[in-house]
C-alpha atoms as a PDB file:
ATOM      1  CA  UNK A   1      10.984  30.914  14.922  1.00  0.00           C
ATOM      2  CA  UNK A   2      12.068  28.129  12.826  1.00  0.00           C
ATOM      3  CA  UNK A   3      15.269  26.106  13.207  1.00  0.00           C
ATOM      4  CA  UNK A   4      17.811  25.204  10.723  1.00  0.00           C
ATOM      5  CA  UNK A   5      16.467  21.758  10.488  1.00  0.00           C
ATOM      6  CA  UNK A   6      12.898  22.629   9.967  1.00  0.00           C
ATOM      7  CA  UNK A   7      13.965  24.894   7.444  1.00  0.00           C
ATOM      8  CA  UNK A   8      16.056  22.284   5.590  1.00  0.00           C
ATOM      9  CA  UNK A   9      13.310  20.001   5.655  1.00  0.00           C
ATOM     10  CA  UNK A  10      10.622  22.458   3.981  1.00  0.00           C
ATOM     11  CA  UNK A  11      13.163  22.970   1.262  1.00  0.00           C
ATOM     12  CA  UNK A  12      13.881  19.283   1.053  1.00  0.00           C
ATOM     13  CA  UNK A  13       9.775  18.774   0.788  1.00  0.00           C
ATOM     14  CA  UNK A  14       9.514  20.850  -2.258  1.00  0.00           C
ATOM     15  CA  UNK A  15      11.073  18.537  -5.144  1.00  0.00           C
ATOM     16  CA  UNK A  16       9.899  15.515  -2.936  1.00  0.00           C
ATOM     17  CA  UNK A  17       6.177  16.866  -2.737  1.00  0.00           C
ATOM     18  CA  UNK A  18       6.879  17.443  -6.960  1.00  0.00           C
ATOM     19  CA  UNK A  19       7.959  14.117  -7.636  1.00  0.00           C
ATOM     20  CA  UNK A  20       5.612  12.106  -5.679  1.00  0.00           C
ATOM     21  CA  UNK A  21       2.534  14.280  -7.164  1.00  0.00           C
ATOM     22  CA  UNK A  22       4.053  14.052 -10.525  1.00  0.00           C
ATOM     23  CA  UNK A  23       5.304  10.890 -11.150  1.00  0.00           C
ATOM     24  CA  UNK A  24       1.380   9.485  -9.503  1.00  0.00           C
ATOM     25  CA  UNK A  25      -0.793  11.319 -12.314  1.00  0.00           C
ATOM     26  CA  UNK A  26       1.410  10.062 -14.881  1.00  0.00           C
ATOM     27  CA  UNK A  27       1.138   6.168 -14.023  1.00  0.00           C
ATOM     28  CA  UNK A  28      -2.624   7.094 -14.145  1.00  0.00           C
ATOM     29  CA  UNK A  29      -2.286   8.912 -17.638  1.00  0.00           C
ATOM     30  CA  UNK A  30       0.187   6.160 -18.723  1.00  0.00           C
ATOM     31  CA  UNK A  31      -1.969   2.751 -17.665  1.00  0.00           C
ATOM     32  CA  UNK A  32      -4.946   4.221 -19.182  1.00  0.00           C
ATOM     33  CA  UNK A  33      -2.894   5.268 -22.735  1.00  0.00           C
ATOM     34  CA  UNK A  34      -1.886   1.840 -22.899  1.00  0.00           C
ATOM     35  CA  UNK A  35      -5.397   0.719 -22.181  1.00  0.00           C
ATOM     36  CA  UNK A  36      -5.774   2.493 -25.658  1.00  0.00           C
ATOM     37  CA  UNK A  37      -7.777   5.794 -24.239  1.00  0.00           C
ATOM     38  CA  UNK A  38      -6.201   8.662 -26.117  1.00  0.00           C
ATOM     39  CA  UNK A  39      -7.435  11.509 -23.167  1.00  0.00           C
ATOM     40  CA  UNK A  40      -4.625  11.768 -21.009  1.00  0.00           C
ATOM     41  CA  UNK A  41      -2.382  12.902 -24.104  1.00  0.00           C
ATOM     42  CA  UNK A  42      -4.918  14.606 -25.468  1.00  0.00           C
ATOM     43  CA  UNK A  43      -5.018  16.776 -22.451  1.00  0.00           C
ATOM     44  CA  UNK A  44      -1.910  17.131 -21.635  1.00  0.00           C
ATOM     45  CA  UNK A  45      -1.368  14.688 -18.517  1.00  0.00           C
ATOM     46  CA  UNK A  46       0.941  11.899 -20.130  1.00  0.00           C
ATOM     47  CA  UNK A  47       3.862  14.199 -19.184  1.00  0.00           C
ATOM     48  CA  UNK A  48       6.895  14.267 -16.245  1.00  0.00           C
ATOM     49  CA  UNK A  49       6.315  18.131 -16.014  1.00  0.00           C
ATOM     50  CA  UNK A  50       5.072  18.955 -12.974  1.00  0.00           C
ATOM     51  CA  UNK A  51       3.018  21.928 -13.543  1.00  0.00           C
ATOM     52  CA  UNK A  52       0.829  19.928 -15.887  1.00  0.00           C
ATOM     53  CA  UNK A  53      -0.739  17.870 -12.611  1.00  0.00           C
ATOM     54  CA  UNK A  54      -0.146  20.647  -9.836  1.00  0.00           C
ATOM     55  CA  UNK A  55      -2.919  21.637  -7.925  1.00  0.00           C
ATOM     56  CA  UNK A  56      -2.041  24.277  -5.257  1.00  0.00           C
ATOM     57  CA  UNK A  57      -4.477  23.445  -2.326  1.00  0.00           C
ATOM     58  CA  UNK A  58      -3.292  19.743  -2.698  1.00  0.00           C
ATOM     59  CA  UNK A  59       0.322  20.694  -2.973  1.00  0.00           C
ATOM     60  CA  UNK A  60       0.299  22.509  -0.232  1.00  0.00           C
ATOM     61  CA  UNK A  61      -1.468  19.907   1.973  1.00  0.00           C
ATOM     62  CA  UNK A  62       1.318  17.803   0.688  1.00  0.00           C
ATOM     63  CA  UNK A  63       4.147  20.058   1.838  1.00  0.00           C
ATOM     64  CA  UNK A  64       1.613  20.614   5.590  1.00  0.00           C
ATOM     65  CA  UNK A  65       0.446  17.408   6.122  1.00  0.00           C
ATOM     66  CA  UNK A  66       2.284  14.826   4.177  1.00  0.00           C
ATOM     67  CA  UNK A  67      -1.168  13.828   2.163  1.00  0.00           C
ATOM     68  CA  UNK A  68      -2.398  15.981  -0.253  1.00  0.00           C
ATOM     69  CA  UNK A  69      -3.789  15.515  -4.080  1.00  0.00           C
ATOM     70  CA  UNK A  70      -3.020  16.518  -7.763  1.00  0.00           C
ATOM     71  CA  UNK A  71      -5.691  17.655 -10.477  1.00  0.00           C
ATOM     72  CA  UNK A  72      -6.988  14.306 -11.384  1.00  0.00           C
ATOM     73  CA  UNK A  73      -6.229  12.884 -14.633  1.00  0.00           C
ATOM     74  CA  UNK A  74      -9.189  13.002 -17.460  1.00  0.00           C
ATOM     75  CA  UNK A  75     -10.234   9.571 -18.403  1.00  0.00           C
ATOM     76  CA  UNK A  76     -12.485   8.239 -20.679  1.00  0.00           C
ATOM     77  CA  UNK A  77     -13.548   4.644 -19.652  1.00  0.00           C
ATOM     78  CA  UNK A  78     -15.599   3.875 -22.968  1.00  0.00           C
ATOM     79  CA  UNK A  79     -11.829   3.545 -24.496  1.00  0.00           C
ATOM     80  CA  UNK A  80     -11.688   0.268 -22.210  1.00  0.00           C
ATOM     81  CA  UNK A  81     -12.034  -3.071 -23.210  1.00  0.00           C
ATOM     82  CA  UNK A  82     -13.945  -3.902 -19.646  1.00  0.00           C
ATOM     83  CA  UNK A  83     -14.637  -0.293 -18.287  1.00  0.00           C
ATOM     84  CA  UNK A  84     -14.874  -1.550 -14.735  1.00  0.00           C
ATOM     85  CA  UNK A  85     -11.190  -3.382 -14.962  1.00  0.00           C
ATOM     86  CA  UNK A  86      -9.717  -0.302 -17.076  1.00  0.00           C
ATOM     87  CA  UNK A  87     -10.823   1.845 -13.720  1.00  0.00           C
ATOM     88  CA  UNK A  88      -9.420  -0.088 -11.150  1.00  0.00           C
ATOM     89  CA  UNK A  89      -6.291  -0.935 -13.166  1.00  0.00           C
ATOM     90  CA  UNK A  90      -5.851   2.864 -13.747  1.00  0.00           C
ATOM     91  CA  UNK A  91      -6.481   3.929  -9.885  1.00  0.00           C
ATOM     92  CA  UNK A  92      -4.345   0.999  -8.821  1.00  0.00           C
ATOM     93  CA  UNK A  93      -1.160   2.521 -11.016  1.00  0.00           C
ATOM     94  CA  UNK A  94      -0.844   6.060  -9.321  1.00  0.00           C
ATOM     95  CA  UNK A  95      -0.862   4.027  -5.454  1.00  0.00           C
ATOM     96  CA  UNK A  96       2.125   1.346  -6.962  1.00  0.00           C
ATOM     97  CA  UNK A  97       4.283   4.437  -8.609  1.00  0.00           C
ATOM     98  CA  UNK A  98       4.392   6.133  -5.217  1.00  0.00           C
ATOM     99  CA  UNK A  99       5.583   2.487  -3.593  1.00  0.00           C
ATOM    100  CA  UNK A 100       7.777   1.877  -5.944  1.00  0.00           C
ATOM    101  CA  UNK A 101       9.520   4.769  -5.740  1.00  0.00           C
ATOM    102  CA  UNK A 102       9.548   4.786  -1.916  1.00  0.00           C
ATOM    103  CA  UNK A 103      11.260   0.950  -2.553  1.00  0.00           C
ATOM    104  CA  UNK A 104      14.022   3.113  -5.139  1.00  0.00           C
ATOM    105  CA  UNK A 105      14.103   5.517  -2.492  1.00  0.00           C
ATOM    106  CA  UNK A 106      15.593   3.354   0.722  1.00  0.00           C
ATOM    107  CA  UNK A 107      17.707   0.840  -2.209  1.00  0.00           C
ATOM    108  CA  UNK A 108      19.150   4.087  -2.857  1.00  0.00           C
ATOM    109  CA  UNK A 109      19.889   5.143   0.677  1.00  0.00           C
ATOM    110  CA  UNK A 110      21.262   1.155   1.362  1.00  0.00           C
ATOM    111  CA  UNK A 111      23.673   1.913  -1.645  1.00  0.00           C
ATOM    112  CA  UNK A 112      25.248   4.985  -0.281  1.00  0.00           C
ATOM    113  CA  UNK A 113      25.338   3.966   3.137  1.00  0.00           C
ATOM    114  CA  UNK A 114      27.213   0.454   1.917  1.00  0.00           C
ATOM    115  CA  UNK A 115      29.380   2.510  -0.367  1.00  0.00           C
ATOM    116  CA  UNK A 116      30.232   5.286   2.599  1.00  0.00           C
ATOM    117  CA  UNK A 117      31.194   2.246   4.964  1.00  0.00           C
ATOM    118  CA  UNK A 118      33.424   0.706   2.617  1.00  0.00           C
ATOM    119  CA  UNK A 119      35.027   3.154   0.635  1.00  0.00           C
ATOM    120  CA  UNK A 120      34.701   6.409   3.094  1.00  0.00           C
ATOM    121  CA  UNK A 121      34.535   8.181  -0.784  1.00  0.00           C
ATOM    122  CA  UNK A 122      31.692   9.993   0.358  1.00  0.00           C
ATOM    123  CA  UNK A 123      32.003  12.118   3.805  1.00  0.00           C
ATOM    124  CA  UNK A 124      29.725  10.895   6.004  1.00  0.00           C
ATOM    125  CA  UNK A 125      27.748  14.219   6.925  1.00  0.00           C
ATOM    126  CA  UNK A 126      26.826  14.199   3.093  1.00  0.00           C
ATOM    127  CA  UNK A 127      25.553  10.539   3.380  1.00  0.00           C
ATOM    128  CA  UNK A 128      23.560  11.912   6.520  1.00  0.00           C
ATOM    129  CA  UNK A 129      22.125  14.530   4.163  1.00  0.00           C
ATOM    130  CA  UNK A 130      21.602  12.605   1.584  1.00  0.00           C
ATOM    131  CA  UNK A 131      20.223   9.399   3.248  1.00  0.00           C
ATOM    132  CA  UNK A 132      17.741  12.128   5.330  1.00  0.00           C
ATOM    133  CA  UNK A 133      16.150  13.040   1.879  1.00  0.00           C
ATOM    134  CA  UNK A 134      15.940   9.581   0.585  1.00  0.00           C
ATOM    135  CA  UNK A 135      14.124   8.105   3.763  1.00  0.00           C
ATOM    136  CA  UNK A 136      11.590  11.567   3.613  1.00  0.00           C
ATOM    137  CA  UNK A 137      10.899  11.165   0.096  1.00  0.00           C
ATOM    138  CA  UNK A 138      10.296   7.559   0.918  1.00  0.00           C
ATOM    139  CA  UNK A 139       8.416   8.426   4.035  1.00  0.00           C
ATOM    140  CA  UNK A 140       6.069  10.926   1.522  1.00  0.00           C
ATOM    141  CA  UNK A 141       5.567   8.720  -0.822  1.00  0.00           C
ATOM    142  CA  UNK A 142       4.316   5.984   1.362  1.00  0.00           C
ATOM    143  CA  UNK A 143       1.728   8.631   2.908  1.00  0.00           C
ATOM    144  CA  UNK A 144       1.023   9.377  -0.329  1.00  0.00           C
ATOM    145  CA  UNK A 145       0.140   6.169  -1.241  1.00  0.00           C
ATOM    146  CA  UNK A 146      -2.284   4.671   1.287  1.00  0.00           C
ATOM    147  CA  UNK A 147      -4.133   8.124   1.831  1.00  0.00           C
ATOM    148  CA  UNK A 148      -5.018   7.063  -2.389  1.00  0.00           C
ATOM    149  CA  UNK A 149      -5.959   3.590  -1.203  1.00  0.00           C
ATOM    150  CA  UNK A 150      -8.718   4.622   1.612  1.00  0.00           C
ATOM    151  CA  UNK A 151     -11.644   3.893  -0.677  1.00  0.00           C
ATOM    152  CA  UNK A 152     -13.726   6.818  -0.620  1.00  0.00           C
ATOM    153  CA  UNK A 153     -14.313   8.687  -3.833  1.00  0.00           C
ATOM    154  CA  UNK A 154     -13.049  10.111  -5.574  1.00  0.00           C
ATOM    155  CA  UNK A 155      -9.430   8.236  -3.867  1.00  0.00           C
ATOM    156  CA  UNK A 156      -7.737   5.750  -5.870  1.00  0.00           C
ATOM    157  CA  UNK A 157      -9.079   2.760  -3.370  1.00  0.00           C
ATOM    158  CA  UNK A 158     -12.545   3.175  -4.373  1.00  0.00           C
ATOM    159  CA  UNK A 159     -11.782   2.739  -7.970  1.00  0.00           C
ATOM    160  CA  UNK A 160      -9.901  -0.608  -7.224  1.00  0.00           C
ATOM    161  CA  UNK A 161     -12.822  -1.260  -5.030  1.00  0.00           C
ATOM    162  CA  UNK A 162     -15.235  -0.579  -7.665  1.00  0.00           C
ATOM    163  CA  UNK A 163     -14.104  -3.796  -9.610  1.00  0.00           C
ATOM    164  CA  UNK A 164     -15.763  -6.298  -7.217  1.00  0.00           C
ATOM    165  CA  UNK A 165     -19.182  -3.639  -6.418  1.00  0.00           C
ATOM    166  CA  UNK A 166     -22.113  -4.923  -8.184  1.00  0.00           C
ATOM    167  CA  UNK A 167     -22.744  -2.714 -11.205  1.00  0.00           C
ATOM    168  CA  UNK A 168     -25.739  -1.159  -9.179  1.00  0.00           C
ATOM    169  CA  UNK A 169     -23.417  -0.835  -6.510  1.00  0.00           C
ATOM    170  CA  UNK A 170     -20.755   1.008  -8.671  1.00  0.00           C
ATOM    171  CA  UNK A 171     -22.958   3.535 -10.072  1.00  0.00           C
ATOM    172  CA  UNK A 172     -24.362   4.388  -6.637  1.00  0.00           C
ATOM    173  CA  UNK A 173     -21.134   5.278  -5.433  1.00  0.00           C
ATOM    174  CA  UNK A 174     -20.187   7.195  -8.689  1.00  0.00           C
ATOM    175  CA  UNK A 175     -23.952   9.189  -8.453  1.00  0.00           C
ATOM    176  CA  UNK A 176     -22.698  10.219  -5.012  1.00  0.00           C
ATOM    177  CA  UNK A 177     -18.605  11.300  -5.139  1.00  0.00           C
ATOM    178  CA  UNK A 178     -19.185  14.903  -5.422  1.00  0.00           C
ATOM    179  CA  UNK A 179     -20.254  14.951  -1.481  1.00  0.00           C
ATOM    180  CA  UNK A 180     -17.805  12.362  -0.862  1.00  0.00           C
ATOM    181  CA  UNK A 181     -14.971  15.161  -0.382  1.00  0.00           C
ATOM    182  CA  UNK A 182     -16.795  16.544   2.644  1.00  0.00           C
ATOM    183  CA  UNK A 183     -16.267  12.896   4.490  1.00  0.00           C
ATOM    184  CA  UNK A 184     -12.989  13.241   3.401  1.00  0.00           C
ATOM    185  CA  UNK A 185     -12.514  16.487   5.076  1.00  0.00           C
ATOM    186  CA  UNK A 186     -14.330  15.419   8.262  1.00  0.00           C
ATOM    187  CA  UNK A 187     -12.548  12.406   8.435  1.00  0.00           C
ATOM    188  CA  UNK A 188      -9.340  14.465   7.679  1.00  0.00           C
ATOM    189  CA  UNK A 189     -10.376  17.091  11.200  1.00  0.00           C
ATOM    190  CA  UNK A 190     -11.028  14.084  13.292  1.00  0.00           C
ATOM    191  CA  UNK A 191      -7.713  13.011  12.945  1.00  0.00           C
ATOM    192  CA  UNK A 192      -8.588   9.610  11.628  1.00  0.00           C
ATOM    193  CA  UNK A 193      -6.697   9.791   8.601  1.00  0.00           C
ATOM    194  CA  UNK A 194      -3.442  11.262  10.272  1.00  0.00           C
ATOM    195  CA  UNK A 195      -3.844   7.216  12.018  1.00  0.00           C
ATOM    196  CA  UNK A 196      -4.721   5.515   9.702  1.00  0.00           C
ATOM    197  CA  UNK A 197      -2.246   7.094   7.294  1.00  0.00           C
ATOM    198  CA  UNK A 198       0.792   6.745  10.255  1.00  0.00           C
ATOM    199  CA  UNK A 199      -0.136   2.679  10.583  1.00  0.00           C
ATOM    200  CA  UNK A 200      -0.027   2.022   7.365  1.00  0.00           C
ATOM    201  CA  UNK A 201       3.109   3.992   6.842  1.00  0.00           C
ATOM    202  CA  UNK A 202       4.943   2.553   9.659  1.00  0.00           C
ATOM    203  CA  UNK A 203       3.913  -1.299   8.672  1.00  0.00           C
ATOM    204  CA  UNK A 204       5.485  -0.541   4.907  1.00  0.00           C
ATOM    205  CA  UNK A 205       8.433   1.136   5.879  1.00  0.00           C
ATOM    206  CA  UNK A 206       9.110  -1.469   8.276  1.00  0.00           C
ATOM    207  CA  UNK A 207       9.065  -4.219   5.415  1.00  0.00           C
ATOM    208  CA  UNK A 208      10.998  -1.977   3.125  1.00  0.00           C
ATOM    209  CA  UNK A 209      13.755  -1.436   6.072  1.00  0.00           C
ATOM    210  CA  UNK A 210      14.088  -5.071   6.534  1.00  0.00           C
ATOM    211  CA  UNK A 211      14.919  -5.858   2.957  1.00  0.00           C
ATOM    212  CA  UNK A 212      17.403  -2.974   3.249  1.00  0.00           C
ATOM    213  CA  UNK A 213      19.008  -4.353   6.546  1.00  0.00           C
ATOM    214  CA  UNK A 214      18.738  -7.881   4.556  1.00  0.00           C
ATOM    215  CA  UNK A 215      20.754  -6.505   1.467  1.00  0.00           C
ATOM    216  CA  UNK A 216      23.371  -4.694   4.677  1.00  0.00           C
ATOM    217  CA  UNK A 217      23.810  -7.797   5.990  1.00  0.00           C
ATOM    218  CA  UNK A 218      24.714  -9.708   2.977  1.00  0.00           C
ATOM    219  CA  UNK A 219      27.577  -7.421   1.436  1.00  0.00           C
ATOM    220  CA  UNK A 220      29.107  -6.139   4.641  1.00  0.00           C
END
């Protein structure tokens, strides 16, 4: 039987699983407009809605496991100036929209929690609410993030990656992503990316905390 809390937090995971799925396709479909390939808005993808990225199996591994994917955004490299830069500069944008927004995300939570100690305007069991779904959504996003980094096709990280491969290199690993999603699920049962994934989050949020507790420090 669920509790109340577990139940508040699956609700709570729903617009956080939306944004941090949404708003990484469309840094994707945004760098590589601007790196003047036409595809992404040609398909659709250069777009906040959410249902134009979903993918359900990745969504729901999202809401599950806290790492999940999106339908990849179309690309069309031969629109780049330097293909191989145009890649990695593409990957790299989904990754940096997730940490930003994890950054927003605890800023956010230092504002109400400075405003709530100094002004009591806002009751505190709504700051605990609120600050509870601004450190998750940060907490998601973060996962989100450096499960994309691991590079292992087709993951962000081995498109960044792919910019200091030798060009022999590069299309070796491109001939062979379509079996690179059974690593990914082995690698996913073994529990290694549940570690991996935990470290990396842990080391981030710490950094992000202690700029928080910096910014505390300074106005109270």
């Amino acid at each position: 039987m669920f509790s109340v809390e577990a139940i508040k937090e699956w609700i709570m995971m729903i617009p956080i699983v939306l944004i941090a799925l949404t708003f990484h396709e469309f840094a994707h479909a945004w760098v590589s407009t601007k790196l003047g390939d036409p595809t992404p808005r040609m398909t659709g993808r250069l777009s906040l809605n959410p249902l134009a990225h979903l993918d359900p199996v990745g969504a729901i591994l999202m809401l599950v496991t806290r790492f999940g994917w999106a339908k990849p955004v179309q690309i069309n490299a031969r629109y780049y100036k330097n293909p191989k830069l145009g890649m990695a500069l593409t990957a790299a944008a989904g990754p940096l929209m997730n940490l930003l927004i994890a950054i927003v995300s605890m800023l956010l939570y230092t504002l109400v929690f400075i405003i709530t100690y100094k002004t009591r305007v806002i009751p505190e069991v709504v700051c605990d609410e609120i600050g509870y779904f601004l450190q998750l959504l940060a907490l998601v996003n973060l996962s989100f993030m450096v499960f994309n980094i691991i590079p292992i096709p087709p993951l962000d990280g081995s498109r960044v990656l792919s910019i200091i491969l030798p060009t022999n290199a590069y299309f070796w690993v491109q001939k062979y992503e379509r079996y690179s999603f059974i690593l990914i699920i082995v690698l996913s049962l073994s529990g290694f990316f549940g570690r991996f994934i935990g470290a990396g989050v842990g080391f981030i949020m710490n950094q992000i905390i202690g700029l928080c507790n910096l910014i505390v420090q300074a106005v109270l």
